[in-house]
PDB file of N, CA and C in Angstrom:
ATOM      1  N   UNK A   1      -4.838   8.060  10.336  1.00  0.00           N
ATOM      2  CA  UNK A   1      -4.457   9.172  11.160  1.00  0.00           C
ATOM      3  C   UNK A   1      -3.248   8.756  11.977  1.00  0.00           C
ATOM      4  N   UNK A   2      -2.182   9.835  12.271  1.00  0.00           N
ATOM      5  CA  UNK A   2      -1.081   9.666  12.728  1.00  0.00           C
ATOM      6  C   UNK A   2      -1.617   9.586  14.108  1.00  0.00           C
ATOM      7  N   UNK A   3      -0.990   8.525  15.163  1.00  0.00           N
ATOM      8  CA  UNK A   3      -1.141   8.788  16.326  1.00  0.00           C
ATOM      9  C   UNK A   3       0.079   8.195  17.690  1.00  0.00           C
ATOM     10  N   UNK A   4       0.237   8.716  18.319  1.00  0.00           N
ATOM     11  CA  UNK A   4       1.154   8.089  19.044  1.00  0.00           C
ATOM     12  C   UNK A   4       0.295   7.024  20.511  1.00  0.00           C
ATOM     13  N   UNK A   5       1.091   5.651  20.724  1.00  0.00           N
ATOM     14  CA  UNK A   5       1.042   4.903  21.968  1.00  0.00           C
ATOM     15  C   UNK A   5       2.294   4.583  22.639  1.00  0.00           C
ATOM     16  N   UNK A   6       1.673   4.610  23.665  1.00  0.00           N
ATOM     17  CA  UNK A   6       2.498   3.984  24.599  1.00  0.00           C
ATOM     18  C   UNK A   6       3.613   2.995  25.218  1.00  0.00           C
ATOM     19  N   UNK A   7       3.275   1.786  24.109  1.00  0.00           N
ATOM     20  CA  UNK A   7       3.955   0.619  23.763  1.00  0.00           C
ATOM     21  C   UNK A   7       3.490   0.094  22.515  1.00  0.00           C
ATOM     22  N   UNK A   8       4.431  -0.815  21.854  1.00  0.00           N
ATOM     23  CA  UNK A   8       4.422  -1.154  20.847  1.00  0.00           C
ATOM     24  C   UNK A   8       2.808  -1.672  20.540  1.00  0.00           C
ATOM     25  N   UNK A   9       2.664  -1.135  19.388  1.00  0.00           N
ATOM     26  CA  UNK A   9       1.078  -1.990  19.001  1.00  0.00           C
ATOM     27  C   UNK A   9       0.767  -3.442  18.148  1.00  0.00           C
ATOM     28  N   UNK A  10      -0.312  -4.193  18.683  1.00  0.00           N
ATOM     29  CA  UNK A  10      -0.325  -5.029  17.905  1.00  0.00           C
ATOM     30  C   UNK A  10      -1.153  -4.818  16.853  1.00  0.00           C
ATOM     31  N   UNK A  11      -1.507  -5.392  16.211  1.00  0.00           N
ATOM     32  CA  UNK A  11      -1.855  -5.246  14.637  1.00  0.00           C
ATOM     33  C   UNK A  11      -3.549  -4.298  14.673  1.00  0.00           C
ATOM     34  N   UNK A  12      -4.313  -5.035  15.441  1.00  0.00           N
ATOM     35  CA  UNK A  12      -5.579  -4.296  16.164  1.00  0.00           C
ATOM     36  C   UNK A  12      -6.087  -4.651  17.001  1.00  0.00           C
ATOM     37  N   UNK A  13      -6.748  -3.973  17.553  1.00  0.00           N
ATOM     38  CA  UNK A  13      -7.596  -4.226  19.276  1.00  0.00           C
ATOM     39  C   UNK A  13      -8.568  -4.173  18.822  1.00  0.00           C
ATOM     40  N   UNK A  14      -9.774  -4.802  19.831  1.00  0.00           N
ATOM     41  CA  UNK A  14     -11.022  -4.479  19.428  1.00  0.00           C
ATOM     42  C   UNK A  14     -11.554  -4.167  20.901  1.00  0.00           C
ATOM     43  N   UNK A  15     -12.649  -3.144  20.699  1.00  0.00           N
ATOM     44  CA  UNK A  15     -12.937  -2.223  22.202  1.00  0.00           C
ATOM     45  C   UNK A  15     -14.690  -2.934  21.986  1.00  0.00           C
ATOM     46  N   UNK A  16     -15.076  -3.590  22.905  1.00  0.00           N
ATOM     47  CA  UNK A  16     -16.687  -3.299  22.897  1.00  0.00           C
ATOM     48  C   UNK A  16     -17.481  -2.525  23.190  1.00  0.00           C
ATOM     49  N   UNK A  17     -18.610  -2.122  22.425  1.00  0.00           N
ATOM     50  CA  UNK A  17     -19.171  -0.876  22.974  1.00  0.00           C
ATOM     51  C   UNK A  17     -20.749  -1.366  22.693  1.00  0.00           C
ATOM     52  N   UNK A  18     -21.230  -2.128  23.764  1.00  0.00           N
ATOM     53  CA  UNK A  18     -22.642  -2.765  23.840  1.00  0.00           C
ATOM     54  C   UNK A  18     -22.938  -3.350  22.965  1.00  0.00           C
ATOM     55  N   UNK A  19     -23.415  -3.507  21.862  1.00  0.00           N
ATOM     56  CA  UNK A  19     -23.855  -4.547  20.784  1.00  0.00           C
ATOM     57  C   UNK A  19     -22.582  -4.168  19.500  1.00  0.00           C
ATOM     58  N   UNK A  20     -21.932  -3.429  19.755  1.00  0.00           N
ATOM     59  CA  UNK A  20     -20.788  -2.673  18.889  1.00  0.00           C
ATOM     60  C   UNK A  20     -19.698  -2.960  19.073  1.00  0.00           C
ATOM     61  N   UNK A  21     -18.738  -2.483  18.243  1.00  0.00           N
ATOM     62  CA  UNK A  21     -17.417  -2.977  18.618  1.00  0.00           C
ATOM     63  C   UNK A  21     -16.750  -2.137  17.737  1.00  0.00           C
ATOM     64  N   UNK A  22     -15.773  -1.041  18.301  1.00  0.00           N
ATOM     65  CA  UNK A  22     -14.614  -0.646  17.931  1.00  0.00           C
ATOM     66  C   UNK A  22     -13.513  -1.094  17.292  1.00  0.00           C
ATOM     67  N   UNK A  23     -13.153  -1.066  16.317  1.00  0.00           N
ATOM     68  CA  UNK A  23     -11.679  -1.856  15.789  1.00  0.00           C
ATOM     69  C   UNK A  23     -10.462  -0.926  15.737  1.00  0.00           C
ATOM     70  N   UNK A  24      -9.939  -0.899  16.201  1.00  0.00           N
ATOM     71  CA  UNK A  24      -8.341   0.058  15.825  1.00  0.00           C
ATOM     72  C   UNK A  24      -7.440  -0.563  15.070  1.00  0.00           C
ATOM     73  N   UNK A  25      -7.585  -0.282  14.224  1.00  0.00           N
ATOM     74  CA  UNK A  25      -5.812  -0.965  12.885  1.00  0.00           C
ATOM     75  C   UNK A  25      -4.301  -0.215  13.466  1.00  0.00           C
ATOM     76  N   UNK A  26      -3.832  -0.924  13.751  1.00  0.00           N
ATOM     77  CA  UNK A  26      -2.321   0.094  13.738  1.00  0.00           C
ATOM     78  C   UNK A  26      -1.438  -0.323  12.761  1.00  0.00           C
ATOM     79  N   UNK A  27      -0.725   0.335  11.884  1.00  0.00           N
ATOM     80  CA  UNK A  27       0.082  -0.134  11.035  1.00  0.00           C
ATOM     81  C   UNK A  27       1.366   1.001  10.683  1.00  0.00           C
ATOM     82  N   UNK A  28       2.538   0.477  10.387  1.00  0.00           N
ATOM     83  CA  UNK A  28       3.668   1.173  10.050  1.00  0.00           C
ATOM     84  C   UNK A  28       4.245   1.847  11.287  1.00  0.00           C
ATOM     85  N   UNK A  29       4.531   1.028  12.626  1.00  0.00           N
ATOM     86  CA  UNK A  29       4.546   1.225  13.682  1.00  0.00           C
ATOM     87  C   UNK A  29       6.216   1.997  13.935  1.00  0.00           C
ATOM     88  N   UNK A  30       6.371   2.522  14.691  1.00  0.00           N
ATOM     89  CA  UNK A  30       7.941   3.338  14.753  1.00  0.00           C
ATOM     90  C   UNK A  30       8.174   4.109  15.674  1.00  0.00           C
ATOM     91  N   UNK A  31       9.322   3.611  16.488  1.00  0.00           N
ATOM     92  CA  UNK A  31       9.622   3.908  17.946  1.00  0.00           C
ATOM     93  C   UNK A  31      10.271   5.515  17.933  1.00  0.00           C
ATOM     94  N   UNK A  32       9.587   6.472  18.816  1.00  0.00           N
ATOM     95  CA  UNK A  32      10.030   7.017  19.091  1.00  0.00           C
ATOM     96  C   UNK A  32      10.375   7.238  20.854  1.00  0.00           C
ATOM     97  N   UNK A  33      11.195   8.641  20.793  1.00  0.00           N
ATOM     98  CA  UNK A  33      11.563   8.628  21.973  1.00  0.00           C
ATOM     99  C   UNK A  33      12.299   7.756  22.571  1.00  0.00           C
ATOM    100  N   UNK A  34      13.068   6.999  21.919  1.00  0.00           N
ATOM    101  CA  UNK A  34      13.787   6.317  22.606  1.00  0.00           C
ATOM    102  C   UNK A  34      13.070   4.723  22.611  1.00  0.00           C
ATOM    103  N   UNK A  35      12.043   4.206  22.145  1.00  0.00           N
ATOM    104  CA  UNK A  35      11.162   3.447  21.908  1.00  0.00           C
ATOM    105  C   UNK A  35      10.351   3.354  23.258  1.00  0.00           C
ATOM    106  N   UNK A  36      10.299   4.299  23.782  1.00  0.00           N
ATOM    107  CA  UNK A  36       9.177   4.725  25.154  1.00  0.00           C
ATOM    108  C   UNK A  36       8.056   4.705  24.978  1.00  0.00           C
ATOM    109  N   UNK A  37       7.923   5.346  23.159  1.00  0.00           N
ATOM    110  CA  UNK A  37       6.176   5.536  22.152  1.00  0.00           C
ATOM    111  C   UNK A  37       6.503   5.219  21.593  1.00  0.00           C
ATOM    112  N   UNK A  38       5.283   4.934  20.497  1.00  0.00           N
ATOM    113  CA  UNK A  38       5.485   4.527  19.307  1.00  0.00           C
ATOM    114  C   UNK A  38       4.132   5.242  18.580  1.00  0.00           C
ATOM    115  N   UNK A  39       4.931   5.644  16.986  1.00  0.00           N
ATOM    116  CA  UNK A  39       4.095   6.588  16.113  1.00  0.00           C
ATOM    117  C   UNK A  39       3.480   5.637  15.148  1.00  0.00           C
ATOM    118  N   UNK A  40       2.497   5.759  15.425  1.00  0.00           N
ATOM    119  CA  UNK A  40       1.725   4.567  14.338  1.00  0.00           C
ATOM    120  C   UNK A  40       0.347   4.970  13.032  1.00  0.00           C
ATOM    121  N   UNK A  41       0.142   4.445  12.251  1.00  0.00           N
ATOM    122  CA  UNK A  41      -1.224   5.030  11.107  1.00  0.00           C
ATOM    123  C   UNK A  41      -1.975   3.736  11.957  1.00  0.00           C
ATOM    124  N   UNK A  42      -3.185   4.956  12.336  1.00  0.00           N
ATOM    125  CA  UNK A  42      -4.450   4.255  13.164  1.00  0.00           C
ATOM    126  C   UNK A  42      -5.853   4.511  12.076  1.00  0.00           C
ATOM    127  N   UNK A  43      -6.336   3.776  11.978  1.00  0.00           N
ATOM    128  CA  UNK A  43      -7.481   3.301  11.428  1.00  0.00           C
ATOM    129  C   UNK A  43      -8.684   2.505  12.202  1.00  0.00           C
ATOM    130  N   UNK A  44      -9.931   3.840  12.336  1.00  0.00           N
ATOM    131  CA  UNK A  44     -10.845   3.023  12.950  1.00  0.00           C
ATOM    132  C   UNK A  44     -12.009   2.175  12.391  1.00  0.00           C
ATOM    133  N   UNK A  45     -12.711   1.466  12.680  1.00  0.00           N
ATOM    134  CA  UNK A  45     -13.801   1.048  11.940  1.00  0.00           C
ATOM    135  C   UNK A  45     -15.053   0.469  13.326  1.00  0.00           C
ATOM    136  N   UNK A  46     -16.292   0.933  12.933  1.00  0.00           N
ATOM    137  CA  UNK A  46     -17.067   0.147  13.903  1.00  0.00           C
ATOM    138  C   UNK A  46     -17.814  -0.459  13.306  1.00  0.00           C
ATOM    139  N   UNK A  47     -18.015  -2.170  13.776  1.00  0.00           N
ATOM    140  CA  UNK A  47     -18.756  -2.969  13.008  1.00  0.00           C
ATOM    141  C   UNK A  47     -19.633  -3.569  14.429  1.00  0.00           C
ATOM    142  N   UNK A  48     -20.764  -4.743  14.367  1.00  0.00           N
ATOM    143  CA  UNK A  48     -21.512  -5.283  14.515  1.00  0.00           C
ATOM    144  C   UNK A  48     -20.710  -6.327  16.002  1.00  0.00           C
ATOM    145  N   UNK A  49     -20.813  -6.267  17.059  1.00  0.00           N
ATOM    146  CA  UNK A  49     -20.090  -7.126  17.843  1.00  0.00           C
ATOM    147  C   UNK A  49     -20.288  -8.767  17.910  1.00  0.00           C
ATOM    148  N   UNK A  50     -19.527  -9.397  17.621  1.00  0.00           N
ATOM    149  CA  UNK A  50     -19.978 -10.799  17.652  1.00  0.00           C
ATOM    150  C   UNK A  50     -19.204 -11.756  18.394  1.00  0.00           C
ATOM    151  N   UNK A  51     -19.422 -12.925  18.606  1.00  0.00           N
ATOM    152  CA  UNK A  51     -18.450 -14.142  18.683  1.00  0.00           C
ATOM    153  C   UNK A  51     -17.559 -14.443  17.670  1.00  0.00           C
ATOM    154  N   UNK A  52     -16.189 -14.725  18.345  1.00  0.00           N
ATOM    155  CA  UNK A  52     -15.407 -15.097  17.235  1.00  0.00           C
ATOM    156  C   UNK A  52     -14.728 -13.460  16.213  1.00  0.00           C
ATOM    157  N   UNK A  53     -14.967 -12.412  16.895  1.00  0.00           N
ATOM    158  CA  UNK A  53     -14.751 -11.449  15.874  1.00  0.00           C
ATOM    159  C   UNK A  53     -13.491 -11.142  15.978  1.00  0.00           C
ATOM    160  N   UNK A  54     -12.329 -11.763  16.987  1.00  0.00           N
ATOM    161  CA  UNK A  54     -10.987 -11.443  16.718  1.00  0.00           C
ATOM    162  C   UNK A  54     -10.307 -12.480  15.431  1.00  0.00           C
ATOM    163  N   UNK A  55     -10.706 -13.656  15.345  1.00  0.00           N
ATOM    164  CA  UNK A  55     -10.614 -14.357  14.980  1.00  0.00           C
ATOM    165  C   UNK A  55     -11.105 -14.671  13.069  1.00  0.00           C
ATOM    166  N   UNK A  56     -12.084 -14.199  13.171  1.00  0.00           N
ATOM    167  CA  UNK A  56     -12.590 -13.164  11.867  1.00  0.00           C
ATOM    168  C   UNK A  56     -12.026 -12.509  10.821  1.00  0.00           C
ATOM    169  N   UNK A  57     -10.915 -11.471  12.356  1.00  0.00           N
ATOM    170  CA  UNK A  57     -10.487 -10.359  11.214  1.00  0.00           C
ATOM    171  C   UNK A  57      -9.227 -10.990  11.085  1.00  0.00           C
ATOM    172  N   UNK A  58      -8.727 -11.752  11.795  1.00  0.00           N
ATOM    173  CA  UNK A  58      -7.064 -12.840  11.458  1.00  0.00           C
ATOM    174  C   UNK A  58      -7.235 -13.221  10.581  1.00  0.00           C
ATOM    175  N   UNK A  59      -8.744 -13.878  10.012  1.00  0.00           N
ATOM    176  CA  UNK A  59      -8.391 -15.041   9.242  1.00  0.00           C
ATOM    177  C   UNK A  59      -8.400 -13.847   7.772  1.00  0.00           C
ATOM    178  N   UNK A  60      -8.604 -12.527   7.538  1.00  0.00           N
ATOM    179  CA  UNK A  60      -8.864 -11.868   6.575  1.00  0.00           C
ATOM    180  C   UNK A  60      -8.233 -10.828   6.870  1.00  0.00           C
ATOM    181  N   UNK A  61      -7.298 -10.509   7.341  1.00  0.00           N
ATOM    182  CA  UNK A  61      -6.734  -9.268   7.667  1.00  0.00           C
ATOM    183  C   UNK A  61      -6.591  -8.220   6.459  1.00  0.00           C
ATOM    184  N   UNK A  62      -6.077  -7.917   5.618  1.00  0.00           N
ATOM    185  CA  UNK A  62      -6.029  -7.364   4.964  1.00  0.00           C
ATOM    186  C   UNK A  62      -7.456  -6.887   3.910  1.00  0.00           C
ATOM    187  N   UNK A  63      -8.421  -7.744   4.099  1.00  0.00           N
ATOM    188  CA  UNK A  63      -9.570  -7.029   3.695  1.00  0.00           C
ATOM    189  C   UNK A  63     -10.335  -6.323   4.795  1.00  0.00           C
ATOM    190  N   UNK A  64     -10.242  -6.571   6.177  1.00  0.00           N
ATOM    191  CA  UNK A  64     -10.115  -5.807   7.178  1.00  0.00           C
ATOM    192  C   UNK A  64     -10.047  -4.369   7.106  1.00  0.00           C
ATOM    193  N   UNK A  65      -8.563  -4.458   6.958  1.00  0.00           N
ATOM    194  CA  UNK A  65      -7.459  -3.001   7.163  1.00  0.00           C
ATOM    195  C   UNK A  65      -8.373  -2.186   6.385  1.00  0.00           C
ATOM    196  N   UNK A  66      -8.111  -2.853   4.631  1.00  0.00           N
ATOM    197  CA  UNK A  66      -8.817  -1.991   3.495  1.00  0.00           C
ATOM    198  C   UNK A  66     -10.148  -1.359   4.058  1.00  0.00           C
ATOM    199  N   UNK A  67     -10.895  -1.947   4.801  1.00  0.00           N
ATOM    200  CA  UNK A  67     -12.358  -1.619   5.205  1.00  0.00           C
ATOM    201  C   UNK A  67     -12.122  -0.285   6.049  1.00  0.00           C
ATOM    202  N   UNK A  68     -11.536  -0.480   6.751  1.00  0.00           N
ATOM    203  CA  UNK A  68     -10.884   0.338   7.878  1.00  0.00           C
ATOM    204  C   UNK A  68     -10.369   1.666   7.625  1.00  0.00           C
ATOM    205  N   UNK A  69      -9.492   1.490   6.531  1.00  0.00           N
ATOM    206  CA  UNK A  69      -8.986   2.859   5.777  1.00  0.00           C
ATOM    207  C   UNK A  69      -9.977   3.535   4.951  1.00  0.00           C
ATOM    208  N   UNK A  70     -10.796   2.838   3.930  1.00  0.00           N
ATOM    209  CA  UNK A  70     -12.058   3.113   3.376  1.00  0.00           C
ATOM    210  C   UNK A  70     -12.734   4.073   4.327  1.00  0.00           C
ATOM    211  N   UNK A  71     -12.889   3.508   5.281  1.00  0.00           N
ATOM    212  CA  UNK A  71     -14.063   3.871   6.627  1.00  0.00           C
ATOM    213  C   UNK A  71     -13.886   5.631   7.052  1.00  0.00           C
ATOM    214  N   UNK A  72     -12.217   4.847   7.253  1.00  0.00           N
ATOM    215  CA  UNK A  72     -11.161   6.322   8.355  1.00  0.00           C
ATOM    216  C   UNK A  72     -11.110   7.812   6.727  1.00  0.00           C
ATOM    217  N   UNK A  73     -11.028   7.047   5.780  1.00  0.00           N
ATOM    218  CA  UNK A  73     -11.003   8.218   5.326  1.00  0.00           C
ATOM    219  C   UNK A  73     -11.955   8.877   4.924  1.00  0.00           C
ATOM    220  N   UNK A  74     -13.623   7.953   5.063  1.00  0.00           N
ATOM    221  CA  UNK A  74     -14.810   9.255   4.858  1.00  0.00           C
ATOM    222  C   UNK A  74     -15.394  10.011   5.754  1.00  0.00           C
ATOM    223  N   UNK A  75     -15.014   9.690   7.433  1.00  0.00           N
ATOM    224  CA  UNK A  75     -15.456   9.925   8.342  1.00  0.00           C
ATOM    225  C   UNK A  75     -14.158  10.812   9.191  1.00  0.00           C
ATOM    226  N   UNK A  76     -13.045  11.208   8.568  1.00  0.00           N
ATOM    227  CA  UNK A  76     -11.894  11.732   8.916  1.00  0.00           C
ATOM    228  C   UNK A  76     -12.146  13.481   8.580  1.00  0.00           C
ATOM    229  N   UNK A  77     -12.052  14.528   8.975  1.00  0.00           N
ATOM    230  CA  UNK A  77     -12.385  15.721   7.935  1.00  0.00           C
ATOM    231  C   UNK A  77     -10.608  16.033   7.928  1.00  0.00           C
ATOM    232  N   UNK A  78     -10.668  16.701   6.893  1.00  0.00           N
ATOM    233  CA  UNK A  78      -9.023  17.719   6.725  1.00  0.00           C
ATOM    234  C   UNK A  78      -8.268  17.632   7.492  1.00  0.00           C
ATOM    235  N   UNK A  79      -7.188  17.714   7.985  1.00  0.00           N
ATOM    236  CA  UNK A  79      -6.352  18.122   9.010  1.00  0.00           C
ATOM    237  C   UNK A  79      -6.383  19.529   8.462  1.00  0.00           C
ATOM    238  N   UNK A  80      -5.577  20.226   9.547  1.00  0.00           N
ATOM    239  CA  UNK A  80      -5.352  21.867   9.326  1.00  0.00           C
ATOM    240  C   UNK A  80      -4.589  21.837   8.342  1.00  0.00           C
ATOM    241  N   UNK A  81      -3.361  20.859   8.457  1.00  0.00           N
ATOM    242  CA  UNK A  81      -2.154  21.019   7.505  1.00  0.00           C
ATOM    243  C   UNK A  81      -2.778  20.681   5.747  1.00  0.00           C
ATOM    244  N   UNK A  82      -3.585  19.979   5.511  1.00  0.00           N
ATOM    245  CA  UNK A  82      -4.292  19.995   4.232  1.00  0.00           C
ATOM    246  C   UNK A  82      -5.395  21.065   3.891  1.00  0.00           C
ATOM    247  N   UNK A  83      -5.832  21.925   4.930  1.00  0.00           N
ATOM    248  CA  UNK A  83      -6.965  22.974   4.491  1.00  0.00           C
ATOM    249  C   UNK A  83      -5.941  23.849   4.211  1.00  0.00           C
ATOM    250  N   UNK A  84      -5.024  24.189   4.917  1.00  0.00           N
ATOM    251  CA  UNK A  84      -4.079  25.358   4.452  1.00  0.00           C
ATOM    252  C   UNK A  84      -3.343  24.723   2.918  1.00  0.00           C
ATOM    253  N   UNK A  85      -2.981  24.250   3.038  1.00  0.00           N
ATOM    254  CA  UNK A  85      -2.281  23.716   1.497  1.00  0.00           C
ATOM    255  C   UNK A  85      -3.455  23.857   0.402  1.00  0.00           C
ATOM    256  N   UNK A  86      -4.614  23.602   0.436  1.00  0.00           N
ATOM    257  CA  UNK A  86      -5.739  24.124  -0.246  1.00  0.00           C
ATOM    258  C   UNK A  86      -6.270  25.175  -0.603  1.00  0.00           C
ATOM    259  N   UNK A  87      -5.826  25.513   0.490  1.00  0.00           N
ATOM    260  CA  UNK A  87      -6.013  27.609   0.836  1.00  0.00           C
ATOM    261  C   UNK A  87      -4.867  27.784  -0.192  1.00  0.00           C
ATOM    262  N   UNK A  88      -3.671  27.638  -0.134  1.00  0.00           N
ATOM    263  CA  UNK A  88      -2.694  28.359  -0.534  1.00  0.00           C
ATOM    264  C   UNK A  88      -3.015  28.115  -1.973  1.00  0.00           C
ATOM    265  N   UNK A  89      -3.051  27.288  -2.431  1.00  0.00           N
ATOM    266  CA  UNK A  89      -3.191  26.368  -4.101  1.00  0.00           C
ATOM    267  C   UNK A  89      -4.382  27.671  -4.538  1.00  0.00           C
ATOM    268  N   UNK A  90      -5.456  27.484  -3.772  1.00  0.00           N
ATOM    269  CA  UNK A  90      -6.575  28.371  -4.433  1.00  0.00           C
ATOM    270  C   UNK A  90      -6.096  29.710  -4.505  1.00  0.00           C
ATOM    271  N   UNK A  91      -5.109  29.846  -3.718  1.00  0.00           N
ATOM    272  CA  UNK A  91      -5.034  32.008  -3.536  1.00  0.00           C
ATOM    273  C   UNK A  91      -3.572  31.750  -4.502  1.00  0.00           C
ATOM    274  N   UNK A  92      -3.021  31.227  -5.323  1.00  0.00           N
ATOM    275  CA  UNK A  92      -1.660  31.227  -6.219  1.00  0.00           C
ATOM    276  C   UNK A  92      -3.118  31.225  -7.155  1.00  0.00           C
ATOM    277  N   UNK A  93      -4.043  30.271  -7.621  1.00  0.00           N
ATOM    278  CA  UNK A  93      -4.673  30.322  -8.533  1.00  0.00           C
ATOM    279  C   UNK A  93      -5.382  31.550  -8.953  1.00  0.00           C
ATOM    280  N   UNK A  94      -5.586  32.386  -7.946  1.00  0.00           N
ATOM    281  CA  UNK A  94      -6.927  33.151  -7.711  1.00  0.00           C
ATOM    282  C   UNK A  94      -5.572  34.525  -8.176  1.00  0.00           C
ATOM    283  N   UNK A  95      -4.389  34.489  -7.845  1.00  0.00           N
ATOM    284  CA  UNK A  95      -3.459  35.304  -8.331  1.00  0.00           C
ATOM    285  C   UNK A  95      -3.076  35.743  -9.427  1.00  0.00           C
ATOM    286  N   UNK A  96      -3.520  34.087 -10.451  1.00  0.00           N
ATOM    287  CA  UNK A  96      -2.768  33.772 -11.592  1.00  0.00           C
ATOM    288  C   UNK A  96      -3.568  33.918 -12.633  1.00  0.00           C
ATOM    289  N   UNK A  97      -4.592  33.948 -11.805  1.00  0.00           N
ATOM    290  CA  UNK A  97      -6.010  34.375 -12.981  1.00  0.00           C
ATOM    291  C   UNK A  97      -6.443  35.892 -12.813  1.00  0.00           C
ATOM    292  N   UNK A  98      -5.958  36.568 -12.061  1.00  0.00           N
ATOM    293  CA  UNK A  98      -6.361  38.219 -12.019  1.00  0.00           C
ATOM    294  C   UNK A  98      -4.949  38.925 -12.189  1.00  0.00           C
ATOM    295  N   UNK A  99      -3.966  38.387 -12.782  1.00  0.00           N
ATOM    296  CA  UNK A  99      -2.105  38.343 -13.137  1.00  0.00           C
ATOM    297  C   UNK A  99      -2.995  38.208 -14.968  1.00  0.00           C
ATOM    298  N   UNK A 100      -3.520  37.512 -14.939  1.00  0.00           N
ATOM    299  CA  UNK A 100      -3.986  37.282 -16.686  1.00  0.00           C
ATOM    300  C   UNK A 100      -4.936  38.186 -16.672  1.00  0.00           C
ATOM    301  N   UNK A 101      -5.871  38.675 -16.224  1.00  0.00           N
ATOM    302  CA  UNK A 101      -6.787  39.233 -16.929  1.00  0.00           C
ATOM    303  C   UNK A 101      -6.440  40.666 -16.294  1.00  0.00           C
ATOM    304  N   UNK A 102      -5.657  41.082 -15.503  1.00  0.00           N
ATOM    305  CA  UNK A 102      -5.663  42.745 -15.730  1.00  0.00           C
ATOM    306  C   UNK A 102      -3.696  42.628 -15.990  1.00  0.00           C
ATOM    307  N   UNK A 103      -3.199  41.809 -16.750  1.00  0.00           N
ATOM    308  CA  UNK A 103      -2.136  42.181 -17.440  1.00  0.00           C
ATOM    309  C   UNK A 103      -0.861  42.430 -16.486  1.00  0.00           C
ATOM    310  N   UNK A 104      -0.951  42.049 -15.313  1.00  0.00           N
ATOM    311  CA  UNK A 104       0.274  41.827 -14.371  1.00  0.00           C
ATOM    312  C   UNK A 104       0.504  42.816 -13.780  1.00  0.00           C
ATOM    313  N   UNK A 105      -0.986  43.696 -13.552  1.00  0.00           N
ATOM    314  CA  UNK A 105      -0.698  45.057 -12.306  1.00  0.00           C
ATOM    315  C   UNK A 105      -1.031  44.368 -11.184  1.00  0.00           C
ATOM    316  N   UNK A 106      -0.799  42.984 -10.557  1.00  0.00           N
ATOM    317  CA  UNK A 106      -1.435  42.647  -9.370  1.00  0.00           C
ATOM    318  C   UNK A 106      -0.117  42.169  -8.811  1.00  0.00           C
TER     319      UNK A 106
END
């Protein structure tokens, strides 16, 4: 998910949340505004809180991320901008098939 911060991000944070732990991925980071923000692809994941868990995901980063994106994209629903593009695809289809079967009075 697209999101904007404040200052440049580092690769991920991790937030605790009682026996839990939040991970944020930031990746493909890019200054806007003057580099005041920055527009970044955020990826969350919540795993198991432990000792040593920054250290963890350094030593494996990239099977990390993958986990992360895996994660963000089953627990993500549509944006608007993809339900409408879906909408539209189905109503050209739904056009193109009643354009064929009553012979192009539609």
């Amino acid at each position: 998910m697209k999101t904007q911060l404040g200052e440049q991000p580092k690769p991920f944070v991790i937030s605790p949340i009682g026996d839990m732990a939040q991970v944020a991925f930031y990746e493909n980071p890019v200054p806007v505004f003057d580099g005041e923000q920055w527009e970044v692809d955020m990826y969350i994941l919540q795993v198991r809180n432990r000792p040593n868990l920054a250290a963890t995901i350094e030593a494996n980063y990239d099977a990390w991320l993958e986990m992360a994106k895996a994660s963000d994209a089953v627990t993500n629903p549509p944006t608007v901008e993809e339900r409408v593009a879906e909408v539209e695809i189905k109503t050209a289809t739904i056009e193109e098939t009643l354009d064929v079967l009553f012979g192009g009075i539609v």
